[in-house]
Protein backbone atom coordinates (compact mmCIF):
# COMPACT_ATOMS: atom_id res chain seq x y z
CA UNK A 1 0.00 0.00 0.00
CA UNK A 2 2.96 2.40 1.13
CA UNK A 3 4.29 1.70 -2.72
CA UNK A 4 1.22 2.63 -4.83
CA UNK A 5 1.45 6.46 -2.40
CA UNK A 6 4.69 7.06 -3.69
CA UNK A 7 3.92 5.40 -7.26
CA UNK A 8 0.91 7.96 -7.53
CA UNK A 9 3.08 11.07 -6.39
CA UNK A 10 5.85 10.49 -8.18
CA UNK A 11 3.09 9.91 -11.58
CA UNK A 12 1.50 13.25 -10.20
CA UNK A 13 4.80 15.02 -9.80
CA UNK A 14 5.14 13.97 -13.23
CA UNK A 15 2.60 15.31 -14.66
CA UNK A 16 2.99 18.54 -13.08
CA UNK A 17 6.33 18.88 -14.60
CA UNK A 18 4.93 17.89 -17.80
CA UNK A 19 2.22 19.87 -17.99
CA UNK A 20 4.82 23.18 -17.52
CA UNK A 21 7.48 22.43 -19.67
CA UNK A 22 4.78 22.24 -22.63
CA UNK A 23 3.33 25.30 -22.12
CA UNK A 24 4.74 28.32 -23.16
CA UNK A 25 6.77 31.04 -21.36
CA UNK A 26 5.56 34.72 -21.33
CA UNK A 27 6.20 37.12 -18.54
CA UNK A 28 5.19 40.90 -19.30
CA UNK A 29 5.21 42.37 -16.74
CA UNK A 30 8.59 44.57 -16.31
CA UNK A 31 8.66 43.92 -20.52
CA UNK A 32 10.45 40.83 -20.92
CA UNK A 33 9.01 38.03 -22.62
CA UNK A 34 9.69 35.19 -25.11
CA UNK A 35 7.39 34.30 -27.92
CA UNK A 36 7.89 31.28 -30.00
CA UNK A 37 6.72 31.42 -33.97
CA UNK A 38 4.92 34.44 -35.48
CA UNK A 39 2.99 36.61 -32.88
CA UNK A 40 0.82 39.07 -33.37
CA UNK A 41 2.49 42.53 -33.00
CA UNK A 42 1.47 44.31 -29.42
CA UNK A 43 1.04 47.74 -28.83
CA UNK A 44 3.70 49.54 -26.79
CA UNK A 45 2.64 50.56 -23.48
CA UNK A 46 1.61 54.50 -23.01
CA UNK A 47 5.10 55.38 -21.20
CA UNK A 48 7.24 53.64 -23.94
CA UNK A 49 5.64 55.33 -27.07
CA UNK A 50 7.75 57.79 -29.29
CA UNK A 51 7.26 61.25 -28.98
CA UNK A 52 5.50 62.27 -32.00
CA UNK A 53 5.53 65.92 -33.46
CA UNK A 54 8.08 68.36 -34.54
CA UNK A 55 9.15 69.86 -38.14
CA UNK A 56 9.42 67.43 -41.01
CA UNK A 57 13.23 66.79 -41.54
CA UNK A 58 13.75 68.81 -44.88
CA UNK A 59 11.73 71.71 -43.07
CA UNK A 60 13.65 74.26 -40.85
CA UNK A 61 13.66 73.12 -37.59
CA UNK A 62 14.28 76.90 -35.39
CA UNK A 63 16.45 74.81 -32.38
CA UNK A 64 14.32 71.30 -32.21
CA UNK A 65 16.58 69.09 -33.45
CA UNK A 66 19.65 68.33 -31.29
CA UNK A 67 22.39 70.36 -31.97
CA UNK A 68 26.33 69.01 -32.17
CA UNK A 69 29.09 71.00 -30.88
CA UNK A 70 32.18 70.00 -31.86
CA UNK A 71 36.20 71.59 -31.76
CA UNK A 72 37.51 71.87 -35.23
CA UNK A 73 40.97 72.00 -35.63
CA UNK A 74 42.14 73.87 -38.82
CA UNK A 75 46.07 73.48 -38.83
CA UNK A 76 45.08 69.77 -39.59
CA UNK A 77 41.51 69.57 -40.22
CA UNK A 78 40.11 67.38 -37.19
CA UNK A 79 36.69 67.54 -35.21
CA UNK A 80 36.62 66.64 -31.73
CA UNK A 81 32.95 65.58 -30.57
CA UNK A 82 32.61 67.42 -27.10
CA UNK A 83 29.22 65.20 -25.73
CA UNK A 84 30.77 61.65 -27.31
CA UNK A 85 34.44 62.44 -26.93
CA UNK A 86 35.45 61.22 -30.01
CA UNK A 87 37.76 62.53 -32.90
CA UNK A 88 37.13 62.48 -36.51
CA UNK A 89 39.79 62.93 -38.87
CA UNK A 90 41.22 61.91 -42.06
CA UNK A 91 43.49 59.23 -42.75
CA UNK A 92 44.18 57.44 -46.34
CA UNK A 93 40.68 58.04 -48.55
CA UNK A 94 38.59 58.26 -45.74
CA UNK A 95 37.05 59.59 -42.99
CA UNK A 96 37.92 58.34 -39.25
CA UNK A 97 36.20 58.00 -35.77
CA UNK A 98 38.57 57.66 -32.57
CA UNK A 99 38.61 58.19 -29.04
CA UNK A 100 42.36 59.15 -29.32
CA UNK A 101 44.46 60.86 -32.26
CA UNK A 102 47.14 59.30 -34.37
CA UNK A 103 50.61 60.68 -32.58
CA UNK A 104 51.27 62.82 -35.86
CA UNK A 105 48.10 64.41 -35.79
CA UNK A 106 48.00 65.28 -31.70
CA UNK A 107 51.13 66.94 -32.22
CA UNK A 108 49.70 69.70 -34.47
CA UNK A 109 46.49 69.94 -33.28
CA UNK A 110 46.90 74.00 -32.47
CA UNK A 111 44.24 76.40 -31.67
CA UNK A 112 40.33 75.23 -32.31
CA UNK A 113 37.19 77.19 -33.63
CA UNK A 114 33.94 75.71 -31.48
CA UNK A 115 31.03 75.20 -34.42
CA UNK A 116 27.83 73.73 -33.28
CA UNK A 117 25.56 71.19 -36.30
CA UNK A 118 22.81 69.60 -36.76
CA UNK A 119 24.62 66.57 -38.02
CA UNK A 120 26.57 63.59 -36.34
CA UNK A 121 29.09 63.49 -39.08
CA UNK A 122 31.05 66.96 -38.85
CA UNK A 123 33.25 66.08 -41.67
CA UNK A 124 30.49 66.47 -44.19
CA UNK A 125 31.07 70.25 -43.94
CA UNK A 126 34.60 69.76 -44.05
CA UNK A 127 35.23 71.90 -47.66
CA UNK A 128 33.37 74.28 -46.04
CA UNK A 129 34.87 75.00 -42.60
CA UNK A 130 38.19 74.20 -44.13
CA UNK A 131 37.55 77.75 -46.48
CA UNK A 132 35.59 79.79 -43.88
CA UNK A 133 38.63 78.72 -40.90
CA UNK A 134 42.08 78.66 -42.40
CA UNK A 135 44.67 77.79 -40.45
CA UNK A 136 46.34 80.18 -38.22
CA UNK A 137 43.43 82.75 -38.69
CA UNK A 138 40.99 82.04 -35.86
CA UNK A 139 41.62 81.04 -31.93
CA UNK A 140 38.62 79.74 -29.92
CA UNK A 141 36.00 81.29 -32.47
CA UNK A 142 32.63 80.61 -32.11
């Protein structure tokens, strides 16, 4: 009699355990969750929703969009990020991004004009800062 108790727990155990493994696992609350195949898409909760509103982006914007200010070097043409703390400068055919300068180029680095952009990419604007800031001419311009 003692054997058949512990015969029918260990068959109910069992079944417990088989029972949750074949179910599936989805925990929301706190946003984590695991779906398995194609789900349909939820919406996001209220406090997680992009802010909507603002100027299209090929309309003038009058200080909304983030600006970038940046230290541009002109005695060798190199942007320091101020926010990210990154340098971009050019080496070979192409633009670089760095959290230190090359030894050749720290060396000259000189006197900087501060320039503040809408863009993440300073270098696109490079032809043009390179003309309006020659080297020598400017010190701590903004």
């Amino acid at each position: 009699m003692k054997h058949d108790f512990i015969n029918k727990r260990w068959l109910y155990l069992f079944g417990v355990i088989l029972i949750l493994s074949l179910s599936g696992c989805r925990v929301t609350g706190g946003g984590v969750h695991i779906d398995w195949g194609n789900m349909p898409k939820e919406t996001p909760h209220p406090e997680v929703q992009t802010k909507k509103g603002g100027p299209p982006p090929h309309a003038p914007a009058h200080g909304y969009r983030a600006k970038y200010c940046y230290q541009y070097y002109p005695s060798c043409g190199v942007y320091f990020d101020i926010s990210r703390k990154v340098y971009f400068y050019f080496e070979g055919t192409k633009w670089s991004m760095s959290v230190s300068l090359p030894q050749n180029l720290y060396v000259k680095l000189g006197d900087y004009v501060s320039i503040e952009m809408d863009t993440d990419k300073p270098y696109t604007q490079y032809k043009k800062h390179k003309h309006k800031y020659p080297p020598g001419q400017f010190k701590k311009k903004k």
